[in-house]
PDB file of N, CA and C in Angstrom:
ATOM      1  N   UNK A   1      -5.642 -10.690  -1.999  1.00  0.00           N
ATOM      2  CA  UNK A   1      -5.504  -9.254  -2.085  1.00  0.00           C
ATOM      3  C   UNK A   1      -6.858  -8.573  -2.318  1.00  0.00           C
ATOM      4  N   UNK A   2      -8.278  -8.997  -3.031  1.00  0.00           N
ATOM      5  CA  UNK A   2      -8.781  -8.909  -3.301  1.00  0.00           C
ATOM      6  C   UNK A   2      -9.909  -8.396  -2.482  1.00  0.00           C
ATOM      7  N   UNK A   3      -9.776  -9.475  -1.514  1.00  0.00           N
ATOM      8  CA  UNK A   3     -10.222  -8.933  -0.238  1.00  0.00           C
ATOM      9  C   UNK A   3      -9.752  -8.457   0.522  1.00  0.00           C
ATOM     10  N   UNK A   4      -8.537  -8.057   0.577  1.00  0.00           N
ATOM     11  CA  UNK A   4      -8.269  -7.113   1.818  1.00  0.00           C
ATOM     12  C   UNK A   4      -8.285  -5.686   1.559  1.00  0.00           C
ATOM     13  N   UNK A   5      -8.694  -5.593   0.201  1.00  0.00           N
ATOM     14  CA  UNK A   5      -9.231  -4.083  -0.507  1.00  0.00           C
ATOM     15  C   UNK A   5     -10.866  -4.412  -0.308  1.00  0.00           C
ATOM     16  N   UNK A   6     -11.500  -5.271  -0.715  1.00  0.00           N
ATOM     17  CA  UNK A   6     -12.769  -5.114  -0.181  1.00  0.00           C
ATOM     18  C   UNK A   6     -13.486  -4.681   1.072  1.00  0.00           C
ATOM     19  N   UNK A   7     -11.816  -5.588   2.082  1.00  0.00           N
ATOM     20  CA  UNK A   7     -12.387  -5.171   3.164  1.00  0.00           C
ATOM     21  C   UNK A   7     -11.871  -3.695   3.643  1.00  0.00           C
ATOM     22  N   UNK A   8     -10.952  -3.029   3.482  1.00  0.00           N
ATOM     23  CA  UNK A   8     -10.955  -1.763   3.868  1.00  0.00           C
ATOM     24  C   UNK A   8     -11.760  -0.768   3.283  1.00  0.00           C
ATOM     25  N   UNK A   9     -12.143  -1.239   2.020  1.00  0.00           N
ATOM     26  CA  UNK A   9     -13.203  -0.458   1.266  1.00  0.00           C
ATOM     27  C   UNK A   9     -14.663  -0.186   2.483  1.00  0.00           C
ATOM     28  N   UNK A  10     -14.920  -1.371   2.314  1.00  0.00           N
ATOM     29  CA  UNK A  10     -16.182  -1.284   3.803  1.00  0.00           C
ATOM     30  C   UNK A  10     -16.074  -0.990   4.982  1.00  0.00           C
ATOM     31  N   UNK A  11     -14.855  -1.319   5.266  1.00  0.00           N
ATOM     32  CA  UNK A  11     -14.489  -0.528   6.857  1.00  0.00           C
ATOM     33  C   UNK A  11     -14.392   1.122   6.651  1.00  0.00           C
ATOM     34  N   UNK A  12     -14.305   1.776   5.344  1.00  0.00           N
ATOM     35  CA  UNK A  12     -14.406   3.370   5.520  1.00  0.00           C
ATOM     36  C   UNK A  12     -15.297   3.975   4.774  1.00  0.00           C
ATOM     37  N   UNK A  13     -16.505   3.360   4.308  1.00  0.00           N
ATOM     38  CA  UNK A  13     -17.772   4.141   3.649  1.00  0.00           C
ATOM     39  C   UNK A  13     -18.407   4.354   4.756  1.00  0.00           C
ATOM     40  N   UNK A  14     -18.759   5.532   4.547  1.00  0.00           N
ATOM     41  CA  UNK A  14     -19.653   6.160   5.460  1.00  0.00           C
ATOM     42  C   UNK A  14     -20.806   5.048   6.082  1.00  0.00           C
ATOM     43  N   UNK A  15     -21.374   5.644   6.929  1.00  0.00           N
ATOM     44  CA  UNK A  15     -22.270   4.566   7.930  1.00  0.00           C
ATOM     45  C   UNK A  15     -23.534   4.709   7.364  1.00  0.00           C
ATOM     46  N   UNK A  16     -24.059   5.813   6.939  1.00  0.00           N
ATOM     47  CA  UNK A  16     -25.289   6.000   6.479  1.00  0.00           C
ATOM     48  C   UNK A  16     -25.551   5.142   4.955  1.00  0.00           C
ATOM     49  N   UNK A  17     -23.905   4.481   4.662  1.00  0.00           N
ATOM     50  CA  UNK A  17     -24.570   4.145   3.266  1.00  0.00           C
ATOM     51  C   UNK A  17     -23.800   2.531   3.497  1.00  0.00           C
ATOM     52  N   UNK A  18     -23.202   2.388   4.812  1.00  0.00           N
ATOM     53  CA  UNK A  18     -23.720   0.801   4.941  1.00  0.00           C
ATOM     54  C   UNK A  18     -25.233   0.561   5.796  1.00  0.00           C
ATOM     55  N   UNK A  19     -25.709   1.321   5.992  1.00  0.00           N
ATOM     56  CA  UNK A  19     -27.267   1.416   6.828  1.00  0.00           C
ATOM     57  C   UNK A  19     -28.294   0.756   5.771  1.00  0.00           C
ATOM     58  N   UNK A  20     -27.748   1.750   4.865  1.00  0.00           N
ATOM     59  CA  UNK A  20     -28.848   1.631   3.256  1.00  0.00           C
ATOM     60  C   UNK A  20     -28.531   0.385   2.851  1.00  0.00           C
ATOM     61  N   UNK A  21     -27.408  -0.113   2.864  1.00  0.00           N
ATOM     62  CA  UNK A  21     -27.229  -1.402   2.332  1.00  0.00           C
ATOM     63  C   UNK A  21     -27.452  -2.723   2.907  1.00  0.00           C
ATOM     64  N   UNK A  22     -27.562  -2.528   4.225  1.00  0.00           N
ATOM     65  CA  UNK A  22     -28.522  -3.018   4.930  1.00  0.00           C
ATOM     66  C   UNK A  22     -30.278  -3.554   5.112  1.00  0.00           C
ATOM     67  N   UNK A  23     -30.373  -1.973   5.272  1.00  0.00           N
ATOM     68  CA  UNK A  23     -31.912  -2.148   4.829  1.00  0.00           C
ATOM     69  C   UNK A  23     -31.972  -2.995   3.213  1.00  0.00           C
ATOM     70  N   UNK A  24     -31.296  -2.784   2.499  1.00  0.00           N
ATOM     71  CA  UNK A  24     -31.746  -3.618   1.332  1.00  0.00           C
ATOM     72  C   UNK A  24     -31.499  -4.467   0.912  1.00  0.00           C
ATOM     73  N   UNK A  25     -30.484  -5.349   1.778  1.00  0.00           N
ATOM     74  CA  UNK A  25     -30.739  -7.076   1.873  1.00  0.00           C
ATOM     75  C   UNK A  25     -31.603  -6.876   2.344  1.00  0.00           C
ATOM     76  N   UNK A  26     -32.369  -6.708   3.629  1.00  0.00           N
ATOM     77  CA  UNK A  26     -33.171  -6.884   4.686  1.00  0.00           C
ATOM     78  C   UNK A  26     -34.783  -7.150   4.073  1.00  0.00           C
ATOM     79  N   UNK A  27     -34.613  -6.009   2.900  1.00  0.00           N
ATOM     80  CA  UNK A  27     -35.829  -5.836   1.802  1.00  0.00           C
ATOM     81  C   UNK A  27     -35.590  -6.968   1.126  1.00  0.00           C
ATOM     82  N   UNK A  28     -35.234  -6.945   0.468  1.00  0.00           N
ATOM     83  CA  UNK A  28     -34.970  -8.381  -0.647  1.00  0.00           C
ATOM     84  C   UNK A  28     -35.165  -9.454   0.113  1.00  0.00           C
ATOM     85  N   UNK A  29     -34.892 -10.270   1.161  1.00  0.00           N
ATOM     86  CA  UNK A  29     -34.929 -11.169   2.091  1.00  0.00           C
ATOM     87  C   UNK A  29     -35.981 -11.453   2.262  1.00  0.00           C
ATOM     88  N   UNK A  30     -36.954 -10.602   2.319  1.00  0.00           N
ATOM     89  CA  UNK A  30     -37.972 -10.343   2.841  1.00  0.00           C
ATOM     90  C   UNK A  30     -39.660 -10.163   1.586  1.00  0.00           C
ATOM     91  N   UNK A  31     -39.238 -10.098   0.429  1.00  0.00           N
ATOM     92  CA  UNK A  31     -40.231  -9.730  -0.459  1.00  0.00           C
ATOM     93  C   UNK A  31     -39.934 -11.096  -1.820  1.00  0.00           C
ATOM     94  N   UNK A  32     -40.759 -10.794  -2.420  1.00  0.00           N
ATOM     95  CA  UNK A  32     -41.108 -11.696  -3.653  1.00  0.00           C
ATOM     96  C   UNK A  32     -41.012 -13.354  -3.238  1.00  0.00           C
ATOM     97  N   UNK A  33     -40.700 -14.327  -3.600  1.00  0.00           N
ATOM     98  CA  UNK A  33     -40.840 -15.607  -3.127  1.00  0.00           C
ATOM     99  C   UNK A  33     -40.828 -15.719  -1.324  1.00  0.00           C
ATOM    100  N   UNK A  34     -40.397 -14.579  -0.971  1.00  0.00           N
ATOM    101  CA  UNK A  34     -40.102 -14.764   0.539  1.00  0.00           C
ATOM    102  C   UNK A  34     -41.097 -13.518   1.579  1.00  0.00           C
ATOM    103  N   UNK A  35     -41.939 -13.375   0.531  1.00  0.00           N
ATOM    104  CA  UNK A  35     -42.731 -11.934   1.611  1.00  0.00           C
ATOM    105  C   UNK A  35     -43.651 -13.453   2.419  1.00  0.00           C
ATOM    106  N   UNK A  36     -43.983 -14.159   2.522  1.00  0.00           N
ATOM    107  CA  UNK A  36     -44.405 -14.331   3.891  1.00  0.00           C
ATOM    108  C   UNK A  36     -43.537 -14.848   4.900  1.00  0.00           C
ATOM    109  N   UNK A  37     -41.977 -14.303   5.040  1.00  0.00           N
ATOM    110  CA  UNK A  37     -41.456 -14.380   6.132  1.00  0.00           C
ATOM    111  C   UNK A  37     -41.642 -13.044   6.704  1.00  0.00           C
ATOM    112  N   UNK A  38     -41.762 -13.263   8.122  1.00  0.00           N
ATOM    113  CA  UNK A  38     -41.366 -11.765   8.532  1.00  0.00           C
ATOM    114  C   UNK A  38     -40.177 -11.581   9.019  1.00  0.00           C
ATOM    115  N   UNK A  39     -39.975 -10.333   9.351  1.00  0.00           N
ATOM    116  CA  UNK A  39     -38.920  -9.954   9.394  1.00  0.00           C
ATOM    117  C   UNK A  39     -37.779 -10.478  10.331  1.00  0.00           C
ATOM    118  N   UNK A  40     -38.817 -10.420  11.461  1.00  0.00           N
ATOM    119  CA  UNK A  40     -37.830 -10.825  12.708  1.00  0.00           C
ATOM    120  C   UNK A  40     -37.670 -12.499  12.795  1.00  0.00           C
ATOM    121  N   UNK A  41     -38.379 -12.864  11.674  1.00  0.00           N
ATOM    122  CA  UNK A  41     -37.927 -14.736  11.735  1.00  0.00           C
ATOM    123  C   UNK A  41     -36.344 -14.550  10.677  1.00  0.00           C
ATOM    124  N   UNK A  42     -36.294 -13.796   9.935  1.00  0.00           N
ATOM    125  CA  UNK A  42     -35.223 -13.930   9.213  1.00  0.00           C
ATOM    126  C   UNK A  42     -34.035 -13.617   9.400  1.00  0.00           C
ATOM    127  N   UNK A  43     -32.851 -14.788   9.666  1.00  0.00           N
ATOM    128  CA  UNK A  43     -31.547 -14.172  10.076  1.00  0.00           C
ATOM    129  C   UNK A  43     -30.960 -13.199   9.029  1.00  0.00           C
ATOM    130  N   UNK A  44     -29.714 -12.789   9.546  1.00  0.00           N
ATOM    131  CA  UNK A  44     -28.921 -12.277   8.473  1.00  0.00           C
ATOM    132  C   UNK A  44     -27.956 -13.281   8.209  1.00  0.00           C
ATOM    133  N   UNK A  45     -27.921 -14.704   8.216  1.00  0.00           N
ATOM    134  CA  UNK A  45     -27.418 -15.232   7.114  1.00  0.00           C
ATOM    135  C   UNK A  45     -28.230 -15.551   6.229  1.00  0.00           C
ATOM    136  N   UNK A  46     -29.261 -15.869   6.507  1.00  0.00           N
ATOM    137  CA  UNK A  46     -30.251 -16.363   5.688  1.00  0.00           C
ATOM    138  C   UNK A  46     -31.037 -14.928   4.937  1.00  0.00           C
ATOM    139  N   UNK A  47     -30.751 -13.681   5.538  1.00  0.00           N
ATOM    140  CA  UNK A  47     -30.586 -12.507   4.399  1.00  0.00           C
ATOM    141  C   UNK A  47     -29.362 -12.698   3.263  1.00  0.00           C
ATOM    142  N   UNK A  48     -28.307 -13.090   3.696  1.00  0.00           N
ATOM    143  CA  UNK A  48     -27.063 -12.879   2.974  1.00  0.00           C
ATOM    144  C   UNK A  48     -27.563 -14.202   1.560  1.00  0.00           C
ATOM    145  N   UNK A  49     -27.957 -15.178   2.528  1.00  0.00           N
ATOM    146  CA  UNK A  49     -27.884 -16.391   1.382  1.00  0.00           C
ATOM    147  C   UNK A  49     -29.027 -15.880   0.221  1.00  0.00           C
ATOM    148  N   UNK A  50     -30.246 -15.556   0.498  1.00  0.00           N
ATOM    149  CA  UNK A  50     -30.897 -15.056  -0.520  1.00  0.00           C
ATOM    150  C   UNK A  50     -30.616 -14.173  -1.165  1.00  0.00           C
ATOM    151  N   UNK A  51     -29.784 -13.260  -0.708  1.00  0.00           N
ATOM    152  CA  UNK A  51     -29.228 -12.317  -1.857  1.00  0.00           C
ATOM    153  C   UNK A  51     -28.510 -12.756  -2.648  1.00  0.00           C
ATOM    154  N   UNK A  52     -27.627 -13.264  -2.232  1.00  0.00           N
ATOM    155  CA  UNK A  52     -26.515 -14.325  -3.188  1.00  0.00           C
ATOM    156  C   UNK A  52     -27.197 -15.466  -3.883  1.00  0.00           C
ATOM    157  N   UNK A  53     -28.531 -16.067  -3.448  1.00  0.00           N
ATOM    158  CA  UNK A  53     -28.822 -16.684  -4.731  1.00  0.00           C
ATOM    159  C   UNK A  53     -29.758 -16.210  -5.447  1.00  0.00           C
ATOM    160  N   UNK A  54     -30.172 -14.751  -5.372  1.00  0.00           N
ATOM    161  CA  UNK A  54     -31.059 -14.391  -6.937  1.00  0.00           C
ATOM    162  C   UNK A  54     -29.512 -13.182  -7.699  1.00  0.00           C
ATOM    163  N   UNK A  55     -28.658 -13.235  -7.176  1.00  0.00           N
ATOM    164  CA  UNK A  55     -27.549 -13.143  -8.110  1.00  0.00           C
ATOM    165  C   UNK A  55     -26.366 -14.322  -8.598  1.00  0.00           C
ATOM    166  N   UNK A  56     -26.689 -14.861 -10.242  1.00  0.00           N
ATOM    167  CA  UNK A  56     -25.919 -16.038 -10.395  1.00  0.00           C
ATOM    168  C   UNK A  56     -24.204 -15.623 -10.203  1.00  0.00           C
ATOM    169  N   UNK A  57     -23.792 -14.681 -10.289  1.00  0.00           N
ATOM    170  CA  UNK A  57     -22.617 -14.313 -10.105  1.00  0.00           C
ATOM    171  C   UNK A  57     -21.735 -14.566  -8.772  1.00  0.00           C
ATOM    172  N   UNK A  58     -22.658 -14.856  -7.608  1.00  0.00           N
ATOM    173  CA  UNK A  58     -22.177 -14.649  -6.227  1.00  0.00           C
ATOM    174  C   UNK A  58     -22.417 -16.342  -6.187  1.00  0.00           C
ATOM    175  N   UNK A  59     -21.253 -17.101  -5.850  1.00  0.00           N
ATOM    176  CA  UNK A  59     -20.955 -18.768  -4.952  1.00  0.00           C
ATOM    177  C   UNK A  59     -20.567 -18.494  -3.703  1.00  0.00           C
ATOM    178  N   UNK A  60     -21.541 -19.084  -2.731  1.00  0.00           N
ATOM    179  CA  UNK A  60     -21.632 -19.451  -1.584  1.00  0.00           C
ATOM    180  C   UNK A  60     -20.864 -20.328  -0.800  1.00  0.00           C
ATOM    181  N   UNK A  61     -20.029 -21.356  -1.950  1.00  0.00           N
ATOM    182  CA  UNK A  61     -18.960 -22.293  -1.442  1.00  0.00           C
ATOM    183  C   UNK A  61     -18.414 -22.478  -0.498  1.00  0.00           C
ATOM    184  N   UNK A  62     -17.919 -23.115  -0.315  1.00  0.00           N
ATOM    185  CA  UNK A  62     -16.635 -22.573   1.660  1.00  0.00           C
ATOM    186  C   UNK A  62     -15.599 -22.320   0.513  1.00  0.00           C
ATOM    187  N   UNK A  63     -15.108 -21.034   0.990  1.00  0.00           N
ATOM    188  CA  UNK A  63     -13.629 -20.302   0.534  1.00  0.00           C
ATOM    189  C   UNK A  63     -13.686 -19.919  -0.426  1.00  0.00           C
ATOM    190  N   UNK A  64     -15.603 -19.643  -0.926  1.00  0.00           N
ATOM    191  CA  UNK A  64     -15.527 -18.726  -2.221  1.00  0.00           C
ATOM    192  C   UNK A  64     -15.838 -17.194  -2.121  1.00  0.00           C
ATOM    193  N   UNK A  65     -16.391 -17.162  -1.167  1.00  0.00           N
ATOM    194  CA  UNK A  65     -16.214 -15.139  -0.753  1.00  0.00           C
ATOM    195  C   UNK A  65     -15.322 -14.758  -1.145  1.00  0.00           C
ATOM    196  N   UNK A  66     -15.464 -12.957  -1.461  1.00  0.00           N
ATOM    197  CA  UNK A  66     -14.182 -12.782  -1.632  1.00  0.00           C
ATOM    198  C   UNK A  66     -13.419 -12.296  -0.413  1.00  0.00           C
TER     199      UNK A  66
END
């Protein structure tokens, strides 16, 4: 249930403020232990995974998303 409120939650916020949230994995991905990647070498899973591991709260598991 948890997620299927998460996910309609994100399917109706405005676009300009999943843009922003965007750009700021994209930032984070990209700076402190990882500023010498650039940009265009870095996927967006490998954005997603670094965000999720400088937060201990978020497991990466298979079937731990929410």
């Amino acid at each position: 249930m948890k997620r299927r409120i998460a996910m309609w939650i994100a399917w109706h916020l405005p676009k300009y403020i999943i843009l922003w949230c965007a750009y700021r994995v994209a930032a984070h991905a990209t700076s402190g232990k990882w500023s010498n990647d650039g940009v265009p070498n870095v996927t967006m899973i490998d954005a997603i995974v670094r965000w999720a591991q400088s937060d201990k709260r978020v497991n990466l598991t298979k079937g731990s998303l929410p």
